[in-house]
PDB file of N, CA and C in Angstrom:
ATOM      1  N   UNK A   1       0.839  -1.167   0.000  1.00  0.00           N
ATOM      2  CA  UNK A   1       0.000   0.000   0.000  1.00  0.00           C
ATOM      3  C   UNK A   1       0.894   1.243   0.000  1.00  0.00           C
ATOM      4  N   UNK A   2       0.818   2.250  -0.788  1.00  0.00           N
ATOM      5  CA  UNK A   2       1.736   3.288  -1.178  1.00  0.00           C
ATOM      6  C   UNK A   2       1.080   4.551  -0.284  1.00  0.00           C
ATOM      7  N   UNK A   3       1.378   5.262   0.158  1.00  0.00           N
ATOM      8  CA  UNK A   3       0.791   6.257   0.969  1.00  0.00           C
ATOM      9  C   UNK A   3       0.877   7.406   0.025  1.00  0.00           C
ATOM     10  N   UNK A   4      -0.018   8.305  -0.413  1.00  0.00           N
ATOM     11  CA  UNK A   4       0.038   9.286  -1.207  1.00  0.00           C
ATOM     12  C   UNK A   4      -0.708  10.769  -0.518  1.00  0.00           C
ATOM     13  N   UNK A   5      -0.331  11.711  -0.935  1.00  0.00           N
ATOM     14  CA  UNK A   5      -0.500  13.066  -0.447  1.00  0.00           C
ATOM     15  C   UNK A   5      -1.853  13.432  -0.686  1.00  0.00           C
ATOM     16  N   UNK A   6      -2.573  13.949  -0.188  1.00  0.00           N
ATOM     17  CA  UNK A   6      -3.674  13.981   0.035  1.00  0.00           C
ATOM     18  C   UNK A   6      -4.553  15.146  -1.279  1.00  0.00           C
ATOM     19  N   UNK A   7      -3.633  16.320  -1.543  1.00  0.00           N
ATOM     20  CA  UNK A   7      -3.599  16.979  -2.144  1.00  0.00           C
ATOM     21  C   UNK A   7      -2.362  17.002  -3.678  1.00  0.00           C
ATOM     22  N   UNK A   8      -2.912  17.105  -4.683  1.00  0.00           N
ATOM     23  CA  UNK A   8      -1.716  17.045  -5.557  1.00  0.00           C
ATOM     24  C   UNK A   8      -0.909  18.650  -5.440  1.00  0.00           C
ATOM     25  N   UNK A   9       0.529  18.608  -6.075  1.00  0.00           N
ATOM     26  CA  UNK A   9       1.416  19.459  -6.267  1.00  0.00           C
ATOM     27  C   UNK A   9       0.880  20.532  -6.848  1.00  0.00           C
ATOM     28  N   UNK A  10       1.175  21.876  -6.927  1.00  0.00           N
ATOM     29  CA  UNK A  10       0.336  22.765  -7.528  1.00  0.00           C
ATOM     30  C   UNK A  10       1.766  22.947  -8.440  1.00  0.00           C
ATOM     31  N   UNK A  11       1.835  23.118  -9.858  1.00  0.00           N
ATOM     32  CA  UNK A  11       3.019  23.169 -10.599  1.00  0.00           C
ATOM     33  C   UNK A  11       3.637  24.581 -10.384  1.00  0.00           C
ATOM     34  N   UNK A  12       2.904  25.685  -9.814  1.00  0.00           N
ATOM     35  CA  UNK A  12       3.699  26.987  -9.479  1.00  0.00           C
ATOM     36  C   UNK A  12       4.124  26.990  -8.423  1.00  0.00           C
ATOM     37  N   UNK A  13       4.243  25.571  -7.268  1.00  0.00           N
ATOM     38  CA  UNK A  13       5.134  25.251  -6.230  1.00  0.00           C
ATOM     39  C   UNK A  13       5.847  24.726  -6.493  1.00  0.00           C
ATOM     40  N   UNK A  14       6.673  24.079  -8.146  1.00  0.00           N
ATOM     41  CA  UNK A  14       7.671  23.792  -8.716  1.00  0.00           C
ATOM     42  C   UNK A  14       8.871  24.717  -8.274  1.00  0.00           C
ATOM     43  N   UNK A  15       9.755  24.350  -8.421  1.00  0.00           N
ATOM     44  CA  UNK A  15      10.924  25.229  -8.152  1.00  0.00           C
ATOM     45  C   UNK A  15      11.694  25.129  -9.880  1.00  0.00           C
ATOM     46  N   UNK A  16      11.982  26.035  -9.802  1.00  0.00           N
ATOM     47  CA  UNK A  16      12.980  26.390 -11.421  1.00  0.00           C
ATOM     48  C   UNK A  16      13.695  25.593 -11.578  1.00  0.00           C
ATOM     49  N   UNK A  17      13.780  24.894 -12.762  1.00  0.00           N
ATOM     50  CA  UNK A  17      14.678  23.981 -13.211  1.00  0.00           C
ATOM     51  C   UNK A  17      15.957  24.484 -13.082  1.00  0.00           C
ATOM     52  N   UNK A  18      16.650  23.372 -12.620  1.00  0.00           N
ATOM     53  CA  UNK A  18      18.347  24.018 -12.708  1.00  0.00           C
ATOM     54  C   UNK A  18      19.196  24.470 -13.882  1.00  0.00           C
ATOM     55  N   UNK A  19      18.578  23.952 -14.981  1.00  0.00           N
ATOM     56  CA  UNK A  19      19.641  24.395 -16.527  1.00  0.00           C
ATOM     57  C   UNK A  19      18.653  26.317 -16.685  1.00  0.00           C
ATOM     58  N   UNK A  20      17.547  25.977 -16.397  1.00  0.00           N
ATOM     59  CA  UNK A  20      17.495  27.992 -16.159  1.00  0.00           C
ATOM     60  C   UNK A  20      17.502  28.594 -15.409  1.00  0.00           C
ATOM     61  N   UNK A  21      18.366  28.114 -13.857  1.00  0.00           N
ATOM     62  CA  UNK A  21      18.128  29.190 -13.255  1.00  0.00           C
ATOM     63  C   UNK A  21      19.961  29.430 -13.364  1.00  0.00           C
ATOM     64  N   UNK A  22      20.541  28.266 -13.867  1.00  0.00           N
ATOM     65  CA  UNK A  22      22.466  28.678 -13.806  1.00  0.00           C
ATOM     66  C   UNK A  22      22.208  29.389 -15.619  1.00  0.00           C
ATOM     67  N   UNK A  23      21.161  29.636 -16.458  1.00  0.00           N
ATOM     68  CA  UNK A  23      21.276  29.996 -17.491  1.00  0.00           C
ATOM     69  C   UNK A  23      21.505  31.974 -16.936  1.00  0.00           C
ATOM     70  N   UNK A  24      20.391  32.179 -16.030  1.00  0.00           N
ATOM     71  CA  UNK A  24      20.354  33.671 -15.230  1.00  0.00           C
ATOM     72  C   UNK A  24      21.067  34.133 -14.627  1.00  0.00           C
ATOM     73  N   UNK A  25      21.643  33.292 -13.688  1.00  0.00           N
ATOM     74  CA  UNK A  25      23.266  33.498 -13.529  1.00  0.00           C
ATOM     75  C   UNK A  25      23.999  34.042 -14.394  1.00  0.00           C
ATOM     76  N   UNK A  26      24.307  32.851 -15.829  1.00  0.00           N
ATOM     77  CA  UNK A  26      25.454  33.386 -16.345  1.00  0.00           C
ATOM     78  C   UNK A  26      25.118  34.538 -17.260  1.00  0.00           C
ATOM     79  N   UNK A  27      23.613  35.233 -17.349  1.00  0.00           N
ATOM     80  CA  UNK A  27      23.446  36.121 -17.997  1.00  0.00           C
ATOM     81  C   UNK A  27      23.549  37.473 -17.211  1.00  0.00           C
ATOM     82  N   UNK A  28      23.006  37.487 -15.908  1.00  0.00           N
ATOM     83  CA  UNK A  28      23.667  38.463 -14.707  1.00  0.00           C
ATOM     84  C   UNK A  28      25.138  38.619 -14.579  1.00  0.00           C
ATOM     85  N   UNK A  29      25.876  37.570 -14.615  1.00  0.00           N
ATOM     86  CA  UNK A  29      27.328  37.648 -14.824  1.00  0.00           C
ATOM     87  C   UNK A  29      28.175  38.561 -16.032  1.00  0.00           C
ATOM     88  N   UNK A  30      27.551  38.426 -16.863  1.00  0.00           N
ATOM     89  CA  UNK A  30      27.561  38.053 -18.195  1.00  0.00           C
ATOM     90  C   UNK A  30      27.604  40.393 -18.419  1.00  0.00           C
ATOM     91  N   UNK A  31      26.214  40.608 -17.996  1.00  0.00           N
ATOM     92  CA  UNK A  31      25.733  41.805 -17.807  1.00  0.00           C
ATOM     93  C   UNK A  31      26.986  42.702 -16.880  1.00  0.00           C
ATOM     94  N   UNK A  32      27.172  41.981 -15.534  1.00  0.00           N
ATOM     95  CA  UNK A  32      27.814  42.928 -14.814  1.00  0.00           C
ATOM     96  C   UNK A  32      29.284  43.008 -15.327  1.00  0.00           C
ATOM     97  N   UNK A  33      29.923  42.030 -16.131  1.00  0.00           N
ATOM     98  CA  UNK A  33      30.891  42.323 -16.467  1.00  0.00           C
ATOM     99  C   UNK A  33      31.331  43.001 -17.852  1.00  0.00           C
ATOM    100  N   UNK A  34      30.258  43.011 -18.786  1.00  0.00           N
ATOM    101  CA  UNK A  34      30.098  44.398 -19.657  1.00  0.00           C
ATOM    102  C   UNK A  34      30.121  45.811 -19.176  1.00  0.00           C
ATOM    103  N   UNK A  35      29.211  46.104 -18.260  1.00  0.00           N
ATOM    104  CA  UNK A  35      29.006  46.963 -17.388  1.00  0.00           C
ATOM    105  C   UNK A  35      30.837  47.273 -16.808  1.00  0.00           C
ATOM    106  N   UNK A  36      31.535  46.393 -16.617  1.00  0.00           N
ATOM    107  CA  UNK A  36      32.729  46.876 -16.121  1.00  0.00           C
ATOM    108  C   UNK A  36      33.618  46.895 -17.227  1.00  0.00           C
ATOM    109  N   UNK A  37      33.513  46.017 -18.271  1.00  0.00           N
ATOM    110  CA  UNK A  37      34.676  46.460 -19.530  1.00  0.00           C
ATOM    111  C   UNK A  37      33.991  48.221 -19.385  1.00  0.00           C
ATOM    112  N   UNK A  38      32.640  48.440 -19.517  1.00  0.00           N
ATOM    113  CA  UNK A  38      32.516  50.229 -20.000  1.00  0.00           C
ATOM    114  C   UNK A  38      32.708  50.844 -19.056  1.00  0.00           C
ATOM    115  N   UNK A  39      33.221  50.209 -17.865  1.00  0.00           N
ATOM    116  CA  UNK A  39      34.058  51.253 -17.203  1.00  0.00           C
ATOM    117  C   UNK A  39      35.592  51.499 -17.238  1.00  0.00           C
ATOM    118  N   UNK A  40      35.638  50.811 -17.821  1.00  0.00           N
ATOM    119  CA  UNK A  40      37.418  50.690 -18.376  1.00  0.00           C
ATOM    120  C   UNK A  40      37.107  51.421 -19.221  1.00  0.00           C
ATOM    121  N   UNK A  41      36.840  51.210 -20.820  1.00  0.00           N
ATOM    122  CA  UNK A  41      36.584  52.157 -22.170  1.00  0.00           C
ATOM    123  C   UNK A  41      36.812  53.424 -21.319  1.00  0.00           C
ATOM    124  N   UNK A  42      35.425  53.960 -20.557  1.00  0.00           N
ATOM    125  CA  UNK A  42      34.962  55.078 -20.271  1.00  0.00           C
ATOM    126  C   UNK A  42      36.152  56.201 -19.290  1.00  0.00           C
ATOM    127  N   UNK A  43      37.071  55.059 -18.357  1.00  0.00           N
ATOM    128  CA  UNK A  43      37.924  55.496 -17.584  1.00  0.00           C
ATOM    129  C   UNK A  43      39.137  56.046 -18.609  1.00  0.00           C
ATOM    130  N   UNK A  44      38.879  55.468 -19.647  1.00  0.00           N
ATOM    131  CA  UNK A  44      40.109  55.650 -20.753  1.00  0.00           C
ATOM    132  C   UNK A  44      39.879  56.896 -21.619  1.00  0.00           C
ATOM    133  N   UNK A  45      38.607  56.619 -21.404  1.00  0.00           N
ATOM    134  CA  UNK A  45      38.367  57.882 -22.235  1.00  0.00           C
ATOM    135  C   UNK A  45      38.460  59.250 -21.711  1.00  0.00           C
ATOM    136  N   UNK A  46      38.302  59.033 -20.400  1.00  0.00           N
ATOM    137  CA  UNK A  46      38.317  60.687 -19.214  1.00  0.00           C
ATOM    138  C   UNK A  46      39.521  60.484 -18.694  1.00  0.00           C
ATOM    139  N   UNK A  47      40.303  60.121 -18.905  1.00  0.00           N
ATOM    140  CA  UNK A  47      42.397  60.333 -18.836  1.00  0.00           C
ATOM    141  C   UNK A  47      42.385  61.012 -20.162  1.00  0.00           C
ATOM    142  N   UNK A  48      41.895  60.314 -21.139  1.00  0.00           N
ATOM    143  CA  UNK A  48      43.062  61.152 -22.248  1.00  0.00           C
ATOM    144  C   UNK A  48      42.211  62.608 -22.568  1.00  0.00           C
ATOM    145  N   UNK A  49      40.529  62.959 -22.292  1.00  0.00           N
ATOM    146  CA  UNK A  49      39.950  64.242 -22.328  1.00  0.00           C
ATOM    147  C   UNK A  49      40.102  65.428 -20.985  1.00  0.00           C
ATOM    148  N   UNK A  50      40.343  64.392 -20.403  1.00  0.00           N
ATOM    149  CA  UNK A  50      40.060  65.538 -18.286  1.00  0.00           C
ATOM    150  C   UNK A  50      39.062  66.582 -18.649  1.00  0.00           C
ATOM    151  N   UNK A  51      37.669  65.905 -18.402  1.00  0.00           N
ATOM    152  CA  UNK A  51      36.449  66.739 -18.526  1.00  0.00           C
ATOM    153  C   UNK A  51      36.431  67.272 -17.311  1.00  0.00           C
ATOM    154  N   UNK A  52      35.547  68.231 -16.883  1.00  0.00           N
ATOM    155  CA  UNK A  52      35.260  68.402 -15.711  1.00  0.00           C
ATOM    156  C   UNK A  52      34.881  67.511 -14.670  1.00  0.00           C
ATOM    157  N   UNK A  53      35.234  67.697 -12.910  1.00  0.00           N
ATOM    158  CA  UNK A  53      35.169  66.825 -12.411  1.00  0.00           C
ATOM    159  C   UNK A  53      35.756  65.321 -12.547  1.00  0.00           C
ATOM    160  N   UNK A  54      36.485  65.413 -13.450  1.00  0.00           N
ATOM    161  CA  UNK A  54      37.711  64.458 -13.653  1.00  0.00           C
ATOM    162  C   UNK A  54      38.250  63.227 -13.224  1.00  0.00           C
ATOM    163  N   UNK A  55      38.119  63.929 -11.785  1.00  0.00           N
ATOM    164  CA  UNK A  55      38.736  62.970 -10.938  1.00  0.00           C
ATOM    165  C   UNK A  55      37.745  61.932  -9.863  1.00  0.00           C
ATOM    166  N   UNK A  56      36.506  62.665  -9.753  1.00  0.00           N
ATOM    167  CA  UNK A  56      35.434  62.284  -9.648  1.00  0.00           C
ATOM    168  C   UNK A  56      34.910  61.003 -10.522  1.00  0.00           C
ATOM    169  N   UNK A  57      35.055  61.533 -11.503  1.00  0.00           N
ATOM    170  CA  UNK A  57      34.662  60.402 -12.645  1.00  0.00           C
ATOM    171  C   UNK A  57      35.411  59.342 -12.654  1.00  0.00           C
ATOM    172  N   UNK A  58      36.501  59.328 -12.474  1.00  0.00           N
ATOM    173  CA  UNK A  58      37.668  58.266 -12.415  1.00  0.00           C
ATOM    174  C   UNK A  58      37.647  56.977 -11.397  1.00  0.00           C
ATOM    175  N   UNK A  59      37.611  58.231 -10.125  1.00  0.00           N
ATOM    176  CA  UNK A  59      37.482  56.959  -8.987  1.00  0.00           C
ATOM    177  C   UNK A  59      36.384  56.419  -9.249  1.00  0.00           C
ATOM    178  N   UNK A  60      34.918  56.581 -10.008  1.00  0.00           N
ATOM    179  CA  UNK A  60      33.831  55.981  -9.988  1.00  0.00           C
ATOM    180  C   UNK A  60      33.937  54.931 -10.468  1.00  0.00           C
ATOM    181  N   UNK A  61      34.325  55.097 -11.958  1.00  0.00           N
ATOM    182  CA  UNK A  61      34.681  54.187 -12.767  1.00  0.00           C
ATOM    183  C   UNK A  61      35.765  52.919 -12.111  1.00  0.00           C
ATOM    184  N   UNK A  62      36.759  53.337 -11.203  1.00  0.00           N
ATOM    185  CA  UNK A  62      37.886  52.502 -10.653  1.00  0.00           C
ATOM    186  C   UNK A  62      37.311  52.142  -9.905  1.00  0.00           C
ATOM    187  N   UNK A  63      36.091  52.224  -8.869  1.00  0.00           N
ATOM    188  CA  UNK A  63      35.340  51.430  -8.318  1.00  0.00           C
ATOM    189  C   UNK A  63      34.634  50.785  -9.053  1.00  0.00           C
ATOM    190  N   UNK A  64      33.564  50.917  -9.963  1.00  0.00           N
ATOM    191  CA  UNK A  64      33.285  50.084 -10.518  1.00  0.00           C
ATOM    192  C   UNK A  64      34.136  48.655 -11.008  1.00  0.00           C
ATOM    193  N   UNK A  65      35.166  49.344 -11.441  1.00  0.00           N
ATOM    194  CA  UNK A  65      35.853  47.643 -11.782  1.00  0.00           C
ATOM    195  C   UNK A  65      36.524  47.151 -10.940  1.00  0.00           C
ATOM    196  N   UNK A  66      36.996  47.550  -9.901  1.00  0.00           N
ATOM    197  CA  UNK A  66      37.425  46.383  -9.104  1.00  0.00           C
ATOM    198  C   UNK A  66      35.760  46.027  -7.750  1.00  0.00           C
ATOM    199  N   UNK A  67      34.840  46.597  -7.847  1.00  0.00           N
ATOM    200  CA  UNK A  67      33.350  46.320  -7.292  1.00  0.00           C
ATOM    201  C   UNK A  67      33.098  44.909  -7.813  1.00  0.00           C
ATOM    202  N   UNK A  68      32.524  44.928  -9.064  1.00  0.00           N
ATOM    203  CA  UNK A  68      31.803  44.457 -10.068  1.00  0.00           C
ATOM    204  C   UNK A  68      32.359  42.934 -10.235  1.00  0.00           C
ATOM    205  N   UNK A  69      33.124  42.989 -10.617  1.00  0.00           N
ATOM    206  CA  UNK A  69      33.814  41.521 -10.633  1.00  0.00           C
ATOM    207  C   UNK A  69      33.285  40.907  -9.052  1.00  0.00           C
ATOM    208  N   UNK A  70      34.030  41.464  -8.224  1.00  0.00           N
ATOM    209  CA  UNK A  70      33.415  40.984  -6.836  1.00  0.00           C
ATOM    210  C   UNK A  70      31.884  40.552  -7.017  1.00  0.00           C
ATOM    211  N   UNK A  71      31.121  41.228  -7.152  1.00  0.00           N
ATOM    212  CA  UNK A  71      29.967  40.920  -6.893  1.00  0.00           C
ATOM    213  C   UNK A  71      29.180  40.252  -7.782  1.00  0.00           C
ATOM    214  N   UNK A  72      29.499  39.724  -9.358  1.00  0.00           N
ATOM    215  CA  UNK A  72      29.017  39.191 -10.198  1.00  0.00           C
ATOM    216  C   UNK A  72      29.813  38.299  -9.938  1.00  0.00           C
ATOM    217  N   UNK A  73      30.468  37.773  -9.281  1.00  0.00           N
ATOM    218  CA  UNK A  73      30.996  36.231  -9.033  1.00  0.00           C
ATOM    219  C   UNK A  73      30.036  35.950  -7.604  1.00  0.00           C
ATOM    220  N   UNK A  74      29.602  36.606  -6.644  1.00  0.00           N
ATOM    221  CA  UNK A  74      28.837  36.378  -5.408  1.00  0.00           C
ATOM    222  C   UNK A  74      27.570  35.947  -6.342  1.00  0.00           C
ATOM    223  N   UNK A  75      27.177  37.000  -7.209  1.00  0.00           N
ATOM    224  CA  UNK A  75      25.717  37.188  -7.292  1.00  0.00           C
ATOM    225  C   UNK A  75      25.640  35.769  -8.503  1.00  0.00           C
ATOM    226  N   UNK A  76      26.988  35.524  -9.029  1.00  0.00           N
ATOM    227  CA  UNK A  76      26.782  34.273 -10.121  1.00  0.00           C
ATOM    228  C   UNK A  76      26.412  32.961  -9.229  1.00  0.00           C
ATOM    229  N   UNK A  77      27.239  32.972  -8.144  1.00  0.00           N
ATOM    230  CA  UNK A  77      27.735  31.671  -7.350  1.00  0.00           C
ATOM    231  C   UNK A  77      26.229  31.364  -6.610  1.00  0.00           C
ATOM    232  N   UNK A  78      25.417  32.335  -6.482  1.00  0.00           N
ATOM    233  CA  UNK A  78      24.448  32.331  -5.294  1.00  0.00           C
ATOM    234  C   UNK A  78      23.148  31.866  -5.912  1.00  0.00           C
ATOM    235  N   UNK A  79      22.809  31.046  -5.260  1.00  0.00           N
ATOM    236  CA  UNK A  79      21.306  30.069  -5.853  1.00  0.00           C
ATOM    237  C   UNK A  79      20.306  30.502  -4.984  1.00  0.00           C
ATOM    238  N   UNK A  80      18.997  30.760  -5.353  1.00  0.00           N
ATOM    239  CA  UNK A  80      17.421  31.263  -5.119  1.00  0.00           C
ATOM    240  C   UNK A  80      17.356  30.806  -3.669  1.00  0.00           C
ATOM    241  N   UNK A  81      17.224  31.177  -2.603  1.00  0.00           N
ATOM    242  CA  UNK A  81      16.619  30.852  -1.602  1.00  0.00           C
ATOM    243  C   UNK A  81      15.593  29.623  -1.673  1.00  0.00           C
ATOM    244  N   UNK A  82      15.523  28.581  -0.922  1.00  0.00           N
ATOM    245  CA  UNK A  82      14.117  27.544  -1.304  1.00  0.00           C
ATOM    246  C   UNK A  82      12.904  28.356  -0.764  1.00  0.00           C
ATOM    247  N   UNK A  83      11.984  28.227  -1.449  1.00  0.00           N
ATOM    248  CA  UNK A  83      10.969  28.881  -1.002  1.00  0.00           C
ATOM    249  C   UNK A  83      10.392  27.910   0.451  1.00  0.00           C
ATOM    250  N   UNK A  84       9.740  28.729   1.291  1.00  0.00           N
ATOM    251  CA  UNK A  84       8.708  28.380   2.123  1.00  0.00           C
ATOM    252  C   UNK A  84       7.650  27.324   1.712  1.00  0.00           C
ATOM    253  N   UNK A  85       7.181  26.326   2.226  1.00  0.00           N
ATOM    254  CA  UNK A  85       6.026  25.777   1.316  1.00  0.00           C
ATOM    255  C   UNK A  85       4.948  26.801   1.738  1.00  0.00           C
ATOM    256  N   UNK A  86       4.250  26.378   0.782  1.00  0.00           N
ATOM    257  CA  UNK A  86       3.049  27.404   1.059  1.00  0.00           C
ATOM    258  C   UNK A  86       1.779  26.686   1.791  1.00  0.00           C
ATOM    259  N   UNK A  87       1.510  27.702   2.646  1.00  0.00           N
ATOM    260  CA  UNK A  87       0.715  27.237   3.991  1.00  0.00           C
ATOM    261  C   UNK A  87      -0.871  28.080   3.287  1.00  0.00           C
ATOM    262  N   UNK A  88      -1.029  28.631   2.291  1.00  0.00           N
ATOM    263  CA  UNK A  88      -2.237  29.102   1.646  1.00  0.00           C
ATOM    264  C   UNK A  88      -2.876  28.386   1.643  1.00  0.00           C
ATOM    265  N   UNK A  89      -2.626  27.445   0.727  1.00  0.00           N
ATOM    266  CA  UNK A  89      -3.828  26.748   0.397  1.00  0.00           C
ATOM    267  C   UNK A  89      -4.360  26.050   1.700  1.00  0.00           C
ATOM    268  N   UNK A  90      -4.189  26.212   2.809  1.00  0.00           N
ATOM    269  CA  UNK A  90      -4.375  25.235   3.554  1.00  0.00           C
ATOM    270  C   UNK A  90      -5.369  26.094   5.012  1.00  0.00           C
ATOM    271  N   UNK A  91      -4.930  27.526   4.708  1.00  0.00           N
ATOM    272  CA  UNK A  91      -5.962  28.836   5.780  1.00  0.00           C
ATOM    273  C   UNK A  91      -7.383  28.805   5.512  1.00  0.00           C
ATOM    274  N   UNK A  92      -8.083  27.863   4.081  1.00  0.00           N
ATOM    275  CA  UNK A  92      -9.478  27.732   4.237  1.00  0.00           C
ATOM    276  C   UNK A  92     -10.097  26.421   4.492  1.00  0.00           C
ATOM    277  N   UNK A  93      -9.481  25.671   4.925  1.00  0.00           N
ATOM    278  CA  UNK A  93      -9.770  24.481   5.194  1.00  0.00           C
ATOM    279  C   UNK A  93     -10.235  24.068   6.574  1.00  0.00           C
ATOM    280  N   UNK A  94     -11.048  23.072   7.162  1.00  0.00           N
ATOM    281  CA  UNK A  94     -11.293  23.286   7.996  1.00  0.00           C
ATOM    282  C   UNK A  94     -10.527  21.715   9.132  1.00  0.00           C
ATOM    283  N   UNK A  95      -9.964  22.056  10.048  1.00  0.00           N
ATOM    284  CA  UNK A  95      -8.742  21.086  10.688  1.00  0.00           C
ATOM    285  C   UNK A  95      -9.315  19.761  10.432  1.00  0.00           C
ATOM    286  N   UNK A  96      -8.196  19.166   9.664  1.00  0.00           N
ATOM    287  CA  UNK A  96      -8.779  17.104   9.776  1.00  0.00           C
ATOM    288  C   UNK A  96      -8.588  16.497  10.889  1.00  0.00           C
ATOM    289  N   UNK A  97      -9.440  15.807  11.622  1.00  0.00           N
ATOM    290  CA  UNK A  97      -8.891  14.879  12.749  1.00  0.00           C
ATOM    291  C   UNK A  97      -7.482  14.095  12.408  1.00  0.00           C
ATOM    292  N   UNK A  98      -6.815  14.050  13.232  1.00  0.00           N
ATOM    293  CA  UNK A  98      -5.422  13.035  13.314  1.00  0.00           C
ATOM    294  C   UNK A  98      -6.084  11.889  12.454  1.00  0.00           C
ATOM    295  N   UNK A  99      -5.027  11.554  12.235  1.00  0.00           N
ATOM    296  CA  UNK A  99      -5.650   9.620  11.545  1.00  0.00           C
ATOM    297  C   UNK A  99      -5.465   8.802  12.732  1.00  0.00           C
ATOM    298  N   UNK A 100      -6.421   7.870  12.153  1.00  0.00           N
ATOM    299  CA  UNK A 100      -5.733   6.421  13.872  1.00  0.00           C
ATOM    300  C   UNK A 100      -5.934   5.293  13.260  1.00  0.00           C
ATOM    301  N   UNK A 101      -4.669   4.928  13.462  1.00  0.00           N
ATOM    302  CA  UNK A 101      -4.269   3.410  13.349  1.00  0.00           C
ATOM    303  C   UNK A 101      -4.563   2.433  13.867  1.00  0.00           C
ATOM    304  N   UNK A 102      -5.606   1.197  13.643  1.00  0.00           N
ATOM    305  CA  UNK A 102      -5.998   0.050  14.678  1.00  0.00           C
ATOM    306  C   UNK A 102      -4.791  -0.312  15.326  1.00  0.00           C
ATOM    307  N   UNK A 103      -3.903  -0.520  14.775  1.00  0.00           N
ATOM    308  CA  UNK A 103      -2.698  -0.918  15.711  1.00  0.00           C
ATOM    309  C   UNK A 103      -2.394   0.094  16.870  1.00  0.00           C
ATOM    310  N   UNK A 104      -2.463   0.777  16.768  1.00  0.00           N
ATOM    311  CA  UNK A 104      -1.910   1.535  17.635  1.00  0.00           C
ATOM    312  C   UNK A 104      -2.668   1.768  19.035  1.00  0.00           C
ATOM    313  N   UNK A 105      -2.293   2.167  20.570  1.00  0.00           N
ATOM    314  CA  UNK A 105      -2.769   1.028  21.611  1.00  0.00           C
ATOM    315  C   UNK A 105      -3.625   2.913  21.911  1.00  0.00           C
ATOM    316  N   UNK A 106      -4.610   2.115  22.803  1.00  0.00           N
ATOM    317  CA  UNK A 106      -5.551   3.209  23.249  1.00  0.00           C
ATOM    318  C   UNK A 106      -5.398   4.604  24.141  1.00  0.00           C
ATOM    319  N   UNK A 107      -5.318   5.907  23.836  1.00  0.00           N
ATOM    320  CA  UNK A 107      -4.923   6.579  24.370  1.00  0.00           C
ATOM    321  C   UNK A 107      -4.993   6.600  26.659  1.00  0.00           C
ATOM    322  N   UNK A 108      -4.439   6.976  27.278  1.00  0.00           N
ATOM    323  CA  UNK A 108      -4.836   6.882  28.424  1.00  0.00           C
ATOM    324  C   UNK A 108      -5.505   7.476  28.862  1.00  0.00           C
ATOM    325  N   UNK A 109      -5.697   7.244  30.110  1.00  0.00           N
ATOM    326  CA  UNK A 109      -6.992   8.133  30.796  1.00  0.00           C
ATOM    327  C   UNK A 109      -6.565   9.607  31.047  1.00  0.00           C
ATOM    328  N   UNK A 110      -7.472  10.313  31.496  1.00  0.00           N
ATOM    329  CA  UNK A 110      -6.833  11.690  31.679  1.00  0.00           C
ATOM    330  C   UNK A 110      -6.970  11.328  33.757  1.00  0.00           C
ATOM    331  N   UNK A 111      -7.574  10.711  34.250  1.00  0.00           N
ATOM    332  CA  UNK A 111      -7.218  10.718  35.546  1.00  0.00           C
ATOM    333  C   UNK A 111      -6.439  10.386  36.301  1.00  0.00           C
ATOM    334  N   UNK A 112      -5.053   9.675  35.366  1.00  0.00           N
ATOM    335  CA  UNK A 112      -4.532   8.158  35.961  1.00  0.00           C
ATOM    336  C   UNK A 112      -3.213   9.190  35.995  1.00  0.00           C
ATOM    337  N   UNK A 113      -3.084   8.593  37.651  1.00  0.00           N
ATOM    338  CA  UNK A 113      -1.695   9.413  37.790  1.00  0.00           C
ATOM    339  C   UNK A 113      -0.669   8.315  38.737  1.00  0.00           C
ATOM    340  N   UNK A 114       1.384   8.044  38.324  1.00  0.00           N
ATOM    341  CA  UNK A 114       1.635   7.693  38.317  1.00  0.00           C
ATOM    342  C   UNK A 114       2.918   7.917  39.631  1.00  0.00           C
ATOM    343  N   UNK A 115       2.652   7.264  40.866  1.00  0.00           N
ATOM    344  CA  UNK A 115       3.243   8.088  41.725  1.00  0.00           C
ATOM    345  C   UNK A 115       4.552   7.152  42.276  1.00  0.00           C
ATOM    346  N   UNK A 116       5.449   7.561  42.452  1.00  0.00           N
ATOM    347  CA  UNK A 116       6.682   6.713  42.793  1.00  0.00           C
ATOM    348  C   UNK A 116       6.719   6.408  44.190  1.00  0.00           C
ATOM    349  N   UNK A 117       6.016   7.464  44.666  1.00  0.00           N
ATOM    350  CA  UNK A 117       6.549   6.724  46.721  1.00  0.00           C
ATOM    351  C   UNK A 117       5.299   5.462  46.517  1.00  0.00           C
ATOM    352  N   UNK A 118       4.641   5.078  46.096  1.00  0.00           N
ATOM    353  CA  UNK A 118       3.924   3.830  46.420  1.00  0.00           C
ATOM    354  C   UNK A 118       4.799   2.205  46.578  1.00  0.00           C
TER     355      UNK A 118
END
């Protein structure tokens, strides 16, 4: 006898397949480290012009690339939290009695008390 769940799976309590959620990864990765080649280009480009605020612009950019790498390897490496199961479907329902097993031996009395100095 196979014991089965009382309720079936709801498929939007699926969790994301693993070939798309390391596909989002490597496209977040993918993103933040474009994002830092154009801060290189861009750092290259405000050395050889010295626009205003100059230097401002520079350190931004020099944070950005040594930032970015850091954190698109965290944010690549790091997998979805598991979700919570969800306790929804279950706030309109109204409580099932326990199950009971013939085997199992008869609850005790509520008067019976068990005293050691006897």
């Amino acid at each position: 006898m196979s014991r089965r769940r009382p309720d079936p799976v709801l498929i939007t309590d699926a969790p994301e397949s693993p070939e798309r959620e390391r596909l989002g990864r490597e496209v977040r990765y993918l993103i933040m480290m474009g994002i830092r080649a154009a801060c290189l280009i861009v750092a290259a480009i405000l050395v050889s012009n010295k626009p205003p605020h100059y230097g401002w612009w520079v350190i931004g950019c020099v944070v950005g690339m040594v930032v970015l790498p850091w954190l698109a390897v965290l944010i690549a490496n790091d997998r979805p939290a598991k979700a919570r199961y969800r306790m929804s479907r279950y706030l309109h329902r109204p409580a099932a009695p326990p199950p009971t097993d013939p085997r199992s031996l008869p609850t005790p009395r509520e008067d019976r008390v068990i005293d050691a100095d006897d």
